[in-house]
N, C-alpha and C. Protein backbone atom coordinates (compact mmCIF):
# COMPACT_ATOMS: atom_id res chain seq x y z
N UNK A 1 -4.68 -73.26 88.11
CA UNK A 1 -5.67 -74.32 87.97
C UNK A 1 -5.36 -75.18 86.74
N UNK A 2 -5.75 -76.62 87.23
CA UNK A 2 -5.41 -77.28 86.02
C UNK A 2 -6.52 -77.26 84.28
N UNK A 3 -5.96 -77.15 83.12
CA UNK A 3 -6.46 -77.38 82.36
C UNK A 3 -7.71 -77.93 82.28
N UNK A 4 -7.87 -79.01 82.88
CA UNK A 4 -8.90 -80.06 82.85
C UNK A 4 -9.97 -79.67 83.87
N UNK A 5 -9.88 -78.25 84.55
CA UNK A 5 -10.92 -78.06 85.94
C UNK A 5 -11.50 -76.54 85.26
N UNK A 6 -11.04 -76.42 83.84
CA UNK A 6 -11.74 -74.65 83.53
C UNK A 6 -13.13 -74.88 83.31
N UNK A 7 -13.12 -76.06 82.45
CA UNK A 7 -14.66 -76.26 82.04
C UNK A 7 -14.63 -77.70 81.27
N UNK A 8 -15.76 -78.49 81.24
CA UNK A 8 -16.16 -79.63 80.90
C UNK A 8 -15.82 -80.45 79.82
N UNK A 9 -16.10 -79.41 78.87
CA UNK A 9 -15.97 -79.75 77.46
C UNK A 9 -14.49 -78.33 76.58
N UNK A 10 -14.13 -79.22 76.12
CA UNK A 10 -12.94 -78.01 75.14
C UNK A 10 -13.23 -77.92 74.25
N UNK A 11 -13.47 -77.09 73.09
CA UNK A 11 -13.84 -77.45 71.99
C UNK A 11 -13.08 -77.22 70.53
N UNK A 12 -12.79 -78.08 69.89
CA UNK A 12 -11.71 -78.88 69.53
C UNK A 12 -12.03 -77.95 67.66
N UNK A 13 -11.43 -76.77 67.45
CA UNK A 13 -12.38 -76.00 65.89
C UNK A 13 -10.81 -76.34 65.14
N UNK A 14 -11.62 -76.18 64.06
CA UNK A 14 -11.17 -75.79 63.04
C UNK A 14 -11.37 -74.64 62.12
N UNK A 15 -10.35 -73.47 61.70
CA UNK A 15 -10.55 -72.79 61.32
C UNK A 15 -10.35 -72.01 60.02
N UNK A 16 -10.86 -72.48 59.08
CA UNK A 16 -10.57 -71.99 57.80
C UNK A 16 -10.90 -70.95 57.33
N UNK A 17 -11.01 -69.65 57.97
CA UNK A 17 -11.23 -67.83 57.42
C UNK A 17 -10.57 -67.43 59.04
N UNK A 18 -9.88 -66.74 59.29
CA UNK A 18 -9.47 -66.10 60.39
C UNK A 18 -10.23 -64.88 60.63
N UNK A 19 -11.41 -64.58 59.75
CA UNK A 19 -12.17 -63.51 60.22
C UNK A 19 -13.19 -64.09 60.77
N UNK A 20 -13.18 -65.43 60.92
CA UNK A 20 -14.20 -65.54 61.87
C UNK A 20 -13.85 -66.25 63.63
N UNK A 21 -12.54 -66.10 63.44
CA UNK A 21 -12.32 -66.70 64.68
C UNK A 21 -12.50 -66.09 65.74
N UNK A 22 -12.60 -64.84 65.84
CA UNK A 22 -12.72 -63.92 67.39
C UNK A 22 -14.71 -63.93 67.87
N UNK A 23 -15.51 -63.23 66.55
CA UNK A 23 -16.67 -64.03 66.54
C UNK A 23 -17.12 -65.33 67.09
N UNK A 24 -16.16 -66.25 67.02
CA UNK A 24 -16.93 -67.82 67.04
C UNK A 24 -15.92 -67.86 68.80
N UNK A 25 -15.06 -67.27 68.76
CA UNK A 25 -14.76 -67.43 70.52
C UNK A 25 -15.38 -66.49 71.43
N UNK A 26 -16.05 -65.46 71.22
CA UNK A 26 -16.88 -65.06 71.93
C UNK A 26 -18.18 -65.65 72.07
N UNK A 27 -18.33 -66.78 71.25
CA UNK A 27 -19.83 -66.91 71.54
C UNK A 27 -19.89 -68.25 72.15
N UNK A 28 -18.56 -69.04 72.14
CA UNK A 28 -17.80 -70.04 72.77
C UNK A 28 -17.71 -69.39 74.25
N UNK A 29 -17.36 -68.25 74.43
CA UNK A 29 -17.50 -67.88 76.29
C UNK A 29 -18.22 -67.62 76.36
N UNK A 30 -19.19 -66.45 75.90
CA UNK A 30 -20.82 -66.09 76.12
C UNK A 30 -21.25 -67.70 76.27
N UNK A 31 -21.29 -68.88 75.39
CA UNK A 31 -21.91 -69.80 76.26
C UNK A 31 -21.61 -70.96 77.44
N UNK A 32 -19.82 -70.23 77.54
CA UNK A 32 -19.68 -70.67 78.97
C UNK A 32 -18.49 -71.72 78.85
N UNK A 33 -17.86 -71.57 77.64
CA UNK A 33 -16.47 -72.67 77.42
C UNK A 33 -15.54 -71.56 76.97
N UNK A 34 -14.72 -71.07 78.47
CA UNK A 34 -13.62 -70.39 77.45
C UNK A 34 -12.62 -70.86 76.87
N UNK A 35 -12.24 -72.27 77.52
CA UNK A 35 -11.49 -72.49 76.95
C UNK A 35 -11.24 -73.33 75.53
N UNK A 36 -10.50 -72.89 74.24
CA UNK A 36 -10.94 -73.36 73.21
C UNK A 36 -9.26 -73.53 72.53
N UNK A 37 -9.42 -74.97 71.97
CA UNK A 37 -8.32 -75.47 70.91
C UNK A 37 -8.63 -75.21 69.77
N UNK A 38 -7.22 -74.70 68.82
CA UNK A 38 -7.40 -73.99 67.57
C UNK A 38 -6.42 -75.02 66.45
N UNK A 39 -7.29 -75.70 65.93
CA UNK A 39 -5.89 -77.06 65.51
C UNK A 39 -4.87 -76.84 64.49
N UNK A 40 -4.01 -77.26 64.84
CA UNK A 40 -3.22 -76.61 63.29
C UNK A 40 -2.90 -76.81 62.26
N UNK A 41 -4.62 -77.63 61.22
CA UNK A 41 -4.83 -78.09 60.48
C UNK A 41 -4.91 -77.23 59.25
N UNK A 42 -4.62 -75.42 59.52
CA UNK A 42 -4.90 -75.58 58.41
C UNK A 42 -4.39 -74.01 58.54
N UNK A 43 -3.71 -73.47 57.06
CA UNK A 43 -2.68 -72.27 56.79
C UNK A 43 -3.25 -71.02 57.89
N UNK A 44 -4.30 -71.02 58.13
CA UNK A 44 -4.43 -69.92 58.82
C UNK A 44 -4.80 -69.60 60.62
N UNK A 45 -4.77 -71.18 60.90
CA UNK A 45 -4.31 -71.77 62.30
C UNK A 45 -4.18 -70.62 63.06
N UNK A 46 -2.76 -70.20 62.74
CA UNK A 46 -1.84 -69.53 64.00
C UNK A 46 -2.37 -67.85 63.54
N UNK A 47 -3.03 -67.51 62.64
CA UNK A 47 -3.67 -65.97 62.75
C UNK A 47 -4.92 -66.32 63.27
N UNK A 48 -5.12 -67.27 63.34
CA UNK A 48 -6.86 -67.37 64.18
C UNK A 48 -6.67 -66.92 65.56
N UNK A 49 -5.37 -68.23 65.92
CA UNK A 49 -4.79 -67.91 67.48
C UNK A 49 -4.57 -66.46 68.12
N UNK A 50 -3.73 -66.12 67.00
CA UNK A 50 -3.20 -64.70 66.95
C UNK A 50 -4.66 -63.36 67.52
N UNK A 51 -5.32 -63.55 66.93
CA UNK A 51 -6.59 -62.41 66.85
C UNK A 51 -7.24 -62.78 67.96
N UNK A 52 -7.84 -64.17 68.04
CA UNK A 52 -8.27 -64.45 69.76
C UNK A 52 -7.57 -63.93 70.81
N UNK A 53 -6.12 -64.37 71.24
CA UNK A 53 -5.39 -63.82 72.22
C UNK A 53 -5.53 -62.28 71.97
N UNK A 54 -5.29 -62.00 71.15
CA UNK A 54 -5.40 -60.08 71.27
C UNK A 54 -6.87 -59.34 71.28
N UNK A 55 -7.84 -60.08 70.78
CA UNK A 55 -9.41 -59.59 71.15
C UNK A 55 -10.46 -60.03 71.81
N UNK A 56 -10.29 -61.31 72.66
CA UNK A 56 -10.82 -62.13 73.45
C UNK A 56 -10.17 -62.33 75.07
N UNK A 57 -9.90 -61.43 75.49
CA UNK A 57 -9.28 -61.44 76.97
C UNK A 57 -9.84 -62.73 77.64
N UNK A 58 -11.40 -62.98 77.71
CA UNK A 58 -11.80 -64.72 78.10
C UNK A 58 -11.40 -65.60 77.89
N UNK A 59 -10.83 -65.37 76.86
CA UNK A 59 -11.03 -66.91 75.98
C UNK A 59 -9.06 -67.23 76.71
N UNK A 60 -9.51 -68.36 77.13
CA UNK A 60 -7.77 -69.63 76.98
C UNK A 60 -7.81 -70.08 75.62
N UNK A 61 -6.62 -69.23 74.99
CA UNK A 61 -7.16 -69.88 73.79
C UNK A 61 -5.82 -71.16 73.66
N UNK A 62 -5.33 -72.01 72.94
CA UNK A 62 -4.95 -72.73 72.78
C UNK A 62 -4.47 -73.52 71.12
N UNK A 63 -3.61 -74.23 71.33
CA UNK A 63 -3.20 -75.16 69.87
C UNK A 63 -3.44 -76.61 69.66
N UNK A 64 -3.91 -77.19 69.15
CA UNK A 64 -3.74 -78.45 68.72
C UNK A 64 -3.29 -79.27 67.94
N UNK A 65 -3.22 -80.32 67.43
CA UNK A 65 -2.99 -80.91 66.54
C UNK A 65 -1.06 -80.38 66.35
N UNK A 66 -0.53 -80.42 67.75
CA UNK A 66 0.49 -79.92 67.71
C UNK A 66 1.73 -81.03 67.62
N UNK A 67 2.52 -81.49 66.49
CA UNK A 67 3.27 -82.02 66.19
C UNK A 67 4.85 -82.28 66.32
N UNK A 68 5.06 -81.17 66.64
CA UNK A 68 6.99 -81.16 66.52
C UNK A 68 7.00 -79.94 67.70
N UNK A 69 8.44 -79.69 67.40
CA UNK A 69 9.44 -78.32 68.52
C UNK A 69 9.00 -77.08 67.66
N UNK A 70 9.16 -77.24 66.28
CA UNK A 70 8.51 -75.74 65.73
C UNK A 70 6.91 -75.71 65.57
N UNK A 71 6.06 -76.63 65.60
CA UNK A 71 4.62 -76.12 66.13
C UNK A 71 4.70 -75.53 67.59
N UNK A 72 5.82 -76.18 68.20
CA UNK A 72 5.28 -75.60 69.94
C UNK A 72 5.67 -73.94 69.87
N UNK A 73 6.46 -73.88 69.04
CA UNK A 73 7.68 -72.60 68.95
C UNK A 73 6.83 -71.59 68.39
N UNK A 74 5.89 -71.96 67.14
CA UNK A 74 4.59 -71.25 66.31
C UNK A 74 3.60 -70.94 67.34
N UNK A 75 3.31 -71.52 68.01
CA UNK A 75 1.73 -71.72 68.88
C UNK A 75 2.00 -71.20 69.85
N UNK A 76 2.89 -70.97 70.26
CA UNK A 76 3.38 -70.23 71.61
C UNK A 76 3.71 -68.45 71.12
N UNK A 77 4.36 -68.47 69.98
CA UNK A 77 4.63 -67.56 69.60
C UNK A 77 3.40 -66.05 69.20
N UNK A 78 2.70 -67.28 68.55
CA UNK A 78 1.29 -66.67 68.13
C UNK A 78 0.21 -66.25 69.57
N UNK A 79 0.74 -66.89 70.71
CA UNK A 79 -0.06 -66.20 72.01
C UNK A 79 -0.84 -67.38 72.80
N UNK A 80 -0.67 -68.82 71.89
CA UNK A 80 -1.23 -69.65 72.53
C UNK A 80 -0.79 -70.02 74.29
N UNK A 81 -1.94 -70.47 75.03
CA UNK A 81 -1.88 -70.39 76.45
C UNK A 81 -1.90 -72.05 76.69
N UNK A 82 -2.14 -72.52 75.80
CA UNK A 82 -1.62 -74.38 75.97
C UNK A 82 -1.57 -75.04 74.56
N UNK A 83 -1.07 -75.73 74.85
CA UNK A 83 -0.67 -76.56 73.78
C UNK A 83 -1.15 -78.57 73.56
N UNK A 84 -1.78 -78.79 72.91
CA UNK A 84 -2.38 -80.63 72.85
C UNK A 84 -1.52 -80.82 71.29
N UNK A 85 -1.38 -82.26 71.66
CA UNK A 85 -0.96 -83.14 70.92
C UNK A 85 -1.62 -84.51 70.72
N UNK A 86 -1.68 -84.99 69.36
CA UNK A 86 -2.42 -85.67 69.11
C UNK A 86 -1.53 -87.32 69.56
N UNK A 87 -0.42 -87.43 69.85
CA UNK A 87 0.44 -88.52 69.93
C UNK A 87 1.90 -87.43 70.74
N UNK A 88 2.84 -88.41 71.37
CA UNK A 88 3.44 -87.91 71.91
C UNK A 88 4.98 -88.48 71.64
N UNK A 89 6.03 -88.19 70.86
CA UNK A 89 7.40 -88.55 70.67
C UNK A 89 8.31 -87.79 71.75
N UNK A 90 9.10 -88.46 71.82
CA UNK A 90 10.23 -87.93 73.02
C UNK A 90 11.00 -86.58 72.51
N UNK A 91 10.92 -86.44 70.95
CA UNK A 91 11.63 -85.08 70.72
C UNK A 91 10.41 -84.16 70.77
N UNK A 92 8.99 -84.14 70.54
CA UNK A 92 8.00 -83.62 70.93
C UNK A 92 8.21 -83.11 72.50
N UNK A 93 8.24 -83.75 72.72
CA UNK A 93 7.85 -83.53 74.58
C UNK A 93 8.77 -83.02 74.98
N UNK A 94 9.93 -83.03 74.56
CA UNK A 94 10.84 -82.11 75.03
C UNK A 94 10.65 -80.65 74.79
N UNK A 95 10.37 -80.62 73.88
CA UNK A 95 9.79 -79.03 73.47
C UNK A 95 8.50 -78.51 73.94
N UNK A 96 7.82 -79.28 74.24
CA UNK A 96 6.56 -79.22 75.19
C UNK A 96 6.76 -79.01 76.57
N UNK A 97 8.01 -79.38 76.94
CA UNK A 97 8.14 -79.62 78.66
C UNK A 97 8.90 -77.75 78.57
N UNK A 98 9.89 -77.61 77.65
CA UNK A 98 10.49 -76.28 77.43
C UNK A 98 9.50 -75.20 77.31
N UNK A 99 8.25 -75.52 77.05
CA UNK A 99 7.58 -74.49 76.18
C UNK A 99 7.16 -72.83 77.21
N UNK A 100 6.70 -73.46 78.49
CA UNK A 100 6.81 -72.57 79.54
C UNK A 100 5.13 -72.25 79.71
N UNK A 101 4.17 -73.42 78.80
CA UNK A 101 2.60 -73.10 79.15
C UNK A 101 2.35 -74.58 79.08
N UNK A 102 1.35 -74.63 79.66
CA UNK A 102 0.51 -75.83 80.40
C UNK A 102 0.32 -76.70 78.96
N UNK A 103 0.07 -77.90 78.76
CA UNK A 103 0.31 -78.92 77.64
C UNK A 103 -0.33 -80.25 78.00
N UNK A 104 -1.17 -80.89 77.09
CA UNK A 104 -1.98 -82.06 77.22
C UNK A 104 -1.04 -83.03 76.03
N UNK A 105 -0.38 -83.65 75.92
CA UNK A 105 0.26 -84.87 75.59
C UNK A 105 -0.47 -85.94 74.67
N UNK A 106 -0.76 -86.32 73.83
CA UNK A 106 -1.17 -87.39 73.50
C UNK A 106 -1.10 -88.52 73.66
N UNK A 107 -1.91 -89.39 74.40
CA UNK A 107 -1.90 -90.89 74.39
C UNK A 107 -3.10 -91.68 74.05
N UNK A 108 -2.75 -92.84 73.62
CA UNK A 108 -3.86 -94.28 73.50
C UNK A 108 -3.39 -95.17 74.26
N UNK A 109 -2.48 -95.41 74.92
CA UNK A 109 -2.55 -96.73 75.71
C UNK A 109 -1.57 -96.36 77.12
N UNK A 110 -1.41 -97.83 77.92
CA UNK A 110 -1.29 -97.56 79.14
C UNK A 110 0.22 -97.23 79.08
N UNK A 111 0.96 -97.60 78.16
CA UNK A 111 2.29 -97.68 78.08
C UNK A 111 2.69 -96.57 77.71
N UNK A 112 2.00 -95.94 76.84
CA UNK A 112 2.39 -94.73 76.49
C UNK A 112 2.12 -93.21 77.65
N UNK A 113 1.03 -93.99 78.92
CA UNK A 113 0.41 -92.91 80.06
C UNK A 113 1.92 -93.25 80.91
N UNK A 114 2.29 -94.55 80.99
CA UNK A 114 3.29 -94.75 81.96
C UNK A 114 4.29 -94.10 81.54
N UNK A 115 5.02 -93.50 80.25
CA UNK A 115 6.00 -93.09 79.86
C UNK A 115 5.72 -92.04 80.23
N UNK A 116 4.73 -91.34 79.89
CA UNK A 116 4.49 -89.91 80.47
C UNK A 116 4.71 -89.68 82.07
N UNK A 117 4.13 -90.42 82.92
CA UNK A 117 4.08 -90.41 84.23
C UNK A 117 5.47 -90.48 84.42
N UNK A 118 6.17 -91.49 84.21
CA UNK A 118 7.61 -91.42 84.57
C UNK A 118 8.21 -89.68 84.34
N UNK A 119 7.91 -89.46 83.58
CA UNK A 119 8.35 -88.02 83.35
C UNK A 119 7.67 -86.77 83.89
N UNK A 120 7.18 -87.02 85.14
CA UNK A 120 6.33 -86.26 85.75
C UNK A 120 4.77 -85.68 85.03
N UNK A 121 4.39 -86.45 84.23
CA UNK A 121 3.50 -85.71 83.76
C UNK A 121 2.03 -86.72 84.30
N UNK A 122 1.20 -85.68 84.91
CA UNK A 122 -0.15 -86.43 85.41
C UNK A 122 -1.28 -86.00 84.34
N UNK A 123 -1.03 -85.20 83.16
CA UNK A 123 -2.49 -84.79 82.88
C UNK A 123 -2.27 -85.14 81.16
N UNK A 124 -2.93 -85.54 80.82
CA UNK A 124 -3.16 -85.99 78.98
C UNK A 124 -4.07 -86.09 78.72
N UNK A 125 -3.67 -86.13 77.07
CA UNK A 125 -4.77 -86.16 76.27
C UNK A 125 -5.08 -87.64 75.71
N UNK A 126 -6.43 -88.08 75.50
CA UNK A 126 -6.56 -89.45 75.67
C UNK A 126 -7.16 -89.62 73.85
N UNK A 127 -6.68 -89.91 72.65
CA UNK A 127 -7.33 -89.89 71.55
C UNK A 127 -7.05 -91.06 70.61
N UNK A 128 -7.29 -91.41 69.85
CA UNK A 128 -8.93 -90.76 69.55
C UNK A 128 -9.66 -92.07 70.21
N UNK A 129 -10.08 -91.40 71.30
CA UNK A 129 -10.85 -91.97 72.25
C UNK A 129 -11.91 -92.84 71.86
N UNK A 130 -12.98 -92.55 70.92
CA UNK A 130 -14.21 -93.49 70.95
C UNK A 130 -13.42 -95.00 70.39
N UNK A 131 -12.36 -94.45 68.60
CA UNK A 131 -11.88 -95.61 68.27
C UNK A 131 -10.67 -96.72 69.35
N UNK A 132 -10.03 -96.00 70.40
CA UNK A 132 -9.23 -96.43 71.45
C UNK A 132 -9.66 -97.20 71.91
N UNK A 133 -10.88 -97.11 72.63
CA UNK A 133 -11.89 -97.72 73.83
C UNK A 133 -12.63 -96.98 74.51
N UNK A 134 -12.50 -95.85 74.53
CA UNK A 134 -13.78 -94.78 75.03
C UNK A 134 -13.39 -95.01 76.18
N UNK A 135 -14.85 -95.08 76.57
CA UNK A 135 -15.00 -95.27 78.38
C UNK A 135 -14.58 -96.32 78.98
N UNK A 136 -14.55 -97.08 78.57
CA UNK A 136 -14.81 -98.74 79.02
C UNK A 136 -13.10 -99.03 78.82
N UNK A 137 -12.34 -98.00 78.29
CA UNK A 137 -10.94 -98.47 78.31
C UNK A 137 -10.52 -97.56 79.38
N UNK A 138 -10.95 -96.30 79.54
CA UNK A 138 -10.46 -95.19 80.55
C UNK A 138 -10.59 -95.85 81.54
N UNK A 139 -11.56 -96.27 81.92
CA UNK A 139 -12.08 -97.04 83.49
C UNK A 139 -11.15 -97.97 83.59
N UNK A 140 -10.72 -99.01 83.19
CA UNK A 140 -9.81 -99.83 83.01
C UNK A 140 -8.56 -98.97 83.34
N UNK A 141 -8.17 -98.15 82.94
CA UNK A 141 -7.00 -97.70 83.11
C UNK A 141 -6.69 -97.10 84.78
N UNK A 142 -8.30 -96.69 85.18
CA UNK A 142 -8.02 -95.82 86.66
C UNK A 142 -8.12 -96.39 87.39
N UNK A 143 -7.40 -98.11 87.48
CA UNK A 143 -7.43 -99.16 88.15
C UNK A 143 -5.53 -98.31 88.86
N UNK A 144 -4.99 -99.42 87.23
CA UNK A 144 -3.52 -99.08 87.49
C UNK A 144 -2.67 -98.02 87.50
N UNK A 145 -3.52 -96.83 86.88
CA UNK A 145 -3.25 -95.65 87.05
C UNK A 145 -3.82 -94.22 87.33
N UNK A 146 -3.88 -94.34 89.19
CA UNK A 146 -5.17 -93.42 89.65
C UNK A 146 -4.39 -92.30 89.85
N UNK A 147 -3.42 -92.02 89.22
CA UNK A 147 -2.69 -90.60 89.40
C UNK A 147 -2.55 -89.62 87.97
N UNK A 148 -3.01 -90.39 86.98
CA UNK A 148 -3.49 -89.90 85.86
C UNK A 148 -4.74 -89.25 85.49
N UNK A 149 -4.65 -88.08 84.72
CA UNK A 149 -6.38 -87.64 84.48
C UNK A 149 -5.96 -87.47 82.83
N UNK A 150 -7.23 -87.42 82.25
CA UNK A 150 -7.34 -87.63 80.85
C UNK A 150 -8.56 -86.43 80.44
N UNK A 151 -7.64 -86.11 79.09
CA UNK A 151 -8.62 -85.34 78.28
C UNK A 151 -9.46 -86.16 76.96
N UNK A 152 -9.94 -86.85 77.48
CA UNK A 152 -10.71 -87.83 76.02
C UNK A 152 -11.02 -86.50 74.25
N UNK A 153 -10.77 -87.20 73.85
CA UNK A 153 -11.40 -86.42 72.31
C UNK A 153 -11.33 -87.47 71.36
N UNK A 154 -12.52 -87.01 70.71
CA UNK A 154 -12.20 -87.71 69.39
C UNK A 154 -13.75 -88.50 69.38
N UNK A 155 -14.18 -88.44 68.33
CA UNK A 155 -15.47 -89.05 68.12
C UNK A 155 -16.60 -89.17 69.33
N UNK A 156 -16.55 -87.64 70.10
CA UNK A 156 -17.43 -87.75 71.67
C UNK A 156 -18.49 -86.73 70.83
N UNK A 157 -19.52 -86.76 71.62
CA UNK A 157 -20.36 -86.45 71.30
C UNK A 157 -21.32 -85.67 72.51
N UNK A 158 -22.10 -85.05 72.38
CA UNK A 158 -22.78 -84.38 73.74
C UNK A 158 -23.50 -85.45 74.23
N UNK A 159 -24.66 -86.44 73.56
CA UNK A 159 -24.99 -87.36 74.19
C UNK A 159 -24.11 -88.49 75.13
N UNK A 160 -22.52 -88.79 74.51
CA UNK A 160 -21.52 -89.75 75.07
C UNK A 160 -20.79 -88.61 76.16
N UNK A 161 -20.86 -87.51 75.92
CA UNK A 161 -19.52 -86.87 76.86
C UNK A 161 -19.80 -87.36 78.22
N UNK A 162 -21.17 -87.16 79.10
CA UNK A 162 -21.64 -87.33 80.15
C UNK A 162 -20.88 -88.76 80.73
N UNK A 163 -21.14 -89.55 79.88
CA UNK A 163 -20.17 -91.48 80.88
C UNK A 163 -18.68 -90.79 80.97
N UNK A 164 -18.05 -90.39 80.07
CA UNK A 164 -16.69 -89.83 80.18
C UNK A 164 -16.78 -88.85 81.07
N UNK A 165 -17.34 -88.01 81.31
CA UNK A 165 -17.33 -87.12 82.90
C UNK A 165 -17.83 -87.59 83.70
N UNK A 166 -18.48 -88.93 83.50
CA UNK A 166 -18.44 -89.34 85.14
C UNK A 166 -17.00 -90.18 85.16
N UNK A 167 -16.45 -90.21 84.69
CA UNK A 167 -15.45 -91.23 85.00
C UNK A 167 -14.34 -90.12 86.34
N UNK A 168 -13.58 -90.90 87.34
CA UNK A 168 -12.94 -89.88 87.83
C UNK A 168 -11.42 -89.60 87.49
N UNK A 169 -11.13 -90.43 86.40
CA UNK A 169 -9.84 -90.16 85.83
C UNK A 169 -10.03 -89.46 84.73
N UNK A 170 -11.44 -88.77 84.42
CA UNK A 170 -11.85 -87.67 83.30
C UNK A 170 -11.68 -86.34 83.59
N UNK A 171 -10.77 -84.80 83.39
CA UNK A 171 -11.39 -84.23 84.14
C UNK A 171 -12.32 -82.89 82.97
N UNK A 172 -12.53 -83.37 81.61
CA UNK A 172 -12.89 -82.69 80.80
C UNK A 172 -12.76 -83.89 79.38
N UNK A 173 -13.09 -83.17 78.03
CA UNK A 173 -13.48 -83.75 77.11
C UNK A 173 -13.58 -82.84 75.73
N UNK A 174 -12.73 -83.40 75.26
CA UNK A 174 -12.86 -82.63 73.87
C UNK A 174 -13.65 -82.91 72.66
N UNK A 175 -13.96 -81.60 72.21
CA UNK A 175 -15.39 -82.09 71.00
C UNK A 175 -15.42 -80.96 70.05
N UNK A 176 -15.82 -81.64 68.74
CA UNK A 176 -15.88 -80.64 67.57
C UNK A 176 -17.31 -80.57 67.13
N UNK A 177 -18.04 -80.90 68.12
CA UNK A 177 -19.40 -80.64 67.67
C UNK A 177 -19.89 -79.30 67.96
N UNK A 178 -19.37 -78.38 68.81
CA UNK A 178 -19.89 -77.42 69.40
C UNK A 178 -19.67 -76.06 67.62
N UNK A 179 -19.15 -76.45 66.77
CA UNK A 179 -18.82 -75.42 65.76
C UNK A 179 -18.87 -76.54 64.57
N UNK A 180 -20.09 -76.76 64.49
CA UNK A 180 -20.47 -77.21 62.98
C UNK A 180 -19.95 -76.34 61.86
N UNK A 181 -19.60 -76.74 61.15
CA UNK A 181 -18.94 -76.47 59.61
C UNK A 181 -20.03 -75.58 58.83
N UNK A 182 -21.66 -76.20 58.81
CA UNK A 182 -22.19 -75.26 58.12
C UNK A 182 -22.63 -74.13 59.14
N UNK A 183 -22.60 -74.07 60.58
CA UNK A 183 -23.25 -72.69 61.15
C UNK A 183 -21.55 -71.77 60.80
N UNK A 184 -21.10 -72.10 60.83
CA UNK A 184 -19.29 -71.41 60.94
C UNK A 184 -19.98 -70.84 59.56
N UNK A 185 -20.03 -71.47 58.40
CA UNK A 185 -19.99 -70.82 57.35
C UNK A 185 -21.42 -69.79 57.02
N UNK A 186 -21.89 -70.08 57.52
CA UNK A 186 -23.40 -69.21 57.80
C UNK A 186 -23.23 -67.98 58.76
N UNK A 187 -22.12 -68.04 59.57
CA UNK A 187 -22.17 -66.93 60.33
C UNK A 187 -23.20 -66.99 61.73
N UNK A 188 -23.78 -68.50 61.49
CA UNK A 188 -24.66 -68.67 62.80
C UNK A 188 -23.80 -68.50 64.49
N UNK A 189 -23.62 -67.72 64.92
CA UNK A 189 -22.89 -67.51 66.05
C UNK A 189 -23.72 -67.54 67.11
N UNK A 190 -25.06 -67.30 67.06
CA UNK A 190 -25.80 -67.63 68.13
C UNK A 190 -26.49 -69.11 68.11
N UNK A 191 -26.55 -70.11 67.36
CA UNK A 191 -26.02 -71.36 67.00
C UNK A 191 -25.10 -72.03 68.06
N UNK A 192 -23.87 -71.70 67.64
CA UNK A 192 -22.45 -71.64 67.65
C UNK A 192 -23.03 -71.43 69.84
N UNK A 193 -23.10 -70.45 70.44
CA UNK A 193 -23.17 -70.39 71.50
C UNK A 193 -24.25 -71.05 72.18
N UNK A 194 -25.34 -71.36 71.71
CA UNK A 194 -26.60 -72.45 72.24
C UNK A 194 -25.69 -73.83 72.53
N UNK A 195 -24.76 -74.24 71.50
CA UNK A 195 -24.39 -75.72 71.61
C UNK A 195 -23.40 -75.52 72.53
N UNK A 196 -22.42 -74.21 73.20
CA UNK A 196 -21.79 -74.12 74.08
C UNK A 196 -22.11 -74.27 75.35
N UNK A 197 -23.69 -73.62 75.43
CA UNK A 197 -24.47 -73.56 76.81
C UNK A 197 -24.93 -75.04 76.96
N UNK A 198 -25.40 -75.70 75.99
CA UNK A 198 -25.40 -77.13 76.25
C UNK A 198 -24.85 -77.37 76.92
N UNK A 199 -23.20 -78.02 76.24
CA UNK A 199 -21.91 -78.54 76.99
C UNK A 199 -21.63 -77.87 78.26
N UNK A 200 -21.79 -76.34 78.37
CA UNK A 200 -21.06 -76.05 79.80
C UNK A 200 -21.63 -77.01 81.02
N UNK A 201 -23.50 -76.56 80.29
CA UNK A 201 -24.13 -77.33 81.79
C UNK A 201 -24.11 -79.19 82.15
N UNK A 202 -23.57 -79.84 81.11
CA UNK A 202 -22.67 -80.86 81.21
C UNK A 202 -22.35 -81.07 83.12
N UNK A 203 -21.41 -80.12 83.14
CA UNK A 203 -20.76 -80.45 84.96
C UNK A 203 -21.37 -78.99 85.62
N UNK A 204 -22.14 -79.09 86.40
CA UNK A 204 -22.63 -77.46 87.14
C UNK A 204 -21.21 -76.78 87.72
């Protein structure tokens, strides 16, 4: 199944203590999003990854903010089950196409979806979406390109995600609202899973 058909919303963390990452992905599937991007913003990234894949059997867990051939090489290594990119270079994607797990691509414009398409690729990541054009540019796009689906992120919000899932070149949506900074640091995990049950019921 494709990436974009597990569930509605992805949710896009950041993780700065790796003891709380298996915590905050269980309460991410308890409320119904297993699948979750772990960005690799920051030194302890790939042990977050690491501890999810080995204590979270639910969880898809995943990488983001994935940059070069040795992030794909790290993120894969560490147990990740896909891989996003925030922008997409041709020595990138080569290591992405090698990697041997499912991968969302980065794009902002049509030229950069057509480069992808030429290269067999139908599914990306669409960012940073609100500053891009949001909705009103996606729609535009599933004129000339109805063989494309998009992962929007970036400045969405639970109130905005809904126009972006109706769109039909949407088939999900990424968001960092679901793991606020101060419940993470509070240890609020049942928090943390209320704003998941939100988003799941997003698409029934």
């Amino acid at each position: 199944m494709s990436l974009l058909d597990l569930a509605p919303v992805v949710p896009v963390v950041v993780v700065d203590d790796p003891e709380t990452a298996v915590p905050l992905a269980r309460a991410l599937v308890s409320g119904g999003l297993p699948v979750i991007e772990i960005t690799l913003r920051t030194a302890t990234a790939l042990e977050s990854i690491r501890r999810i894949a080995a204590e979270v059997p639910d969880a898809v867990v995943g990488a983001g903010t994935v940059r070069s051939a040795a992030d794909v090489d790290a993120a894969v290594a560490a147990g990740s089950r896909f891989l996003v990119s925030p922008g997409t270079t041709p020595g990138l994607l080569d290591a992405l196409l090698a990697s041997g797990v499912p991968f969302l691509p980065g794009v902002a414009t049509a030229s950069e979806a057509m480069t992808l398409a030429e290269r067999g690729i139908g599914e990306m990541k669409f960012f940073p979406a609100e500053a891009a054009g949001g909705v009103p540019y996606l729609k535009s796009l599933g004129g000339p390109l109805p063989d494309v689906r998009f992962c929007p992120t970036g400045g969405i919000t639970l109130s905005s995600a809904p126009s972006y899932l109706a769109l039909p070149n949407v088939g999900t949506v990424g968001g960092s609202w679901l793991t606020p900074a101060d419940a993470l640091a509070a240890g609020d995990y049942g928090r943390i899973e209320k704003l998941a049950a939100e988003a799941a019921a997003l698409r029934p």
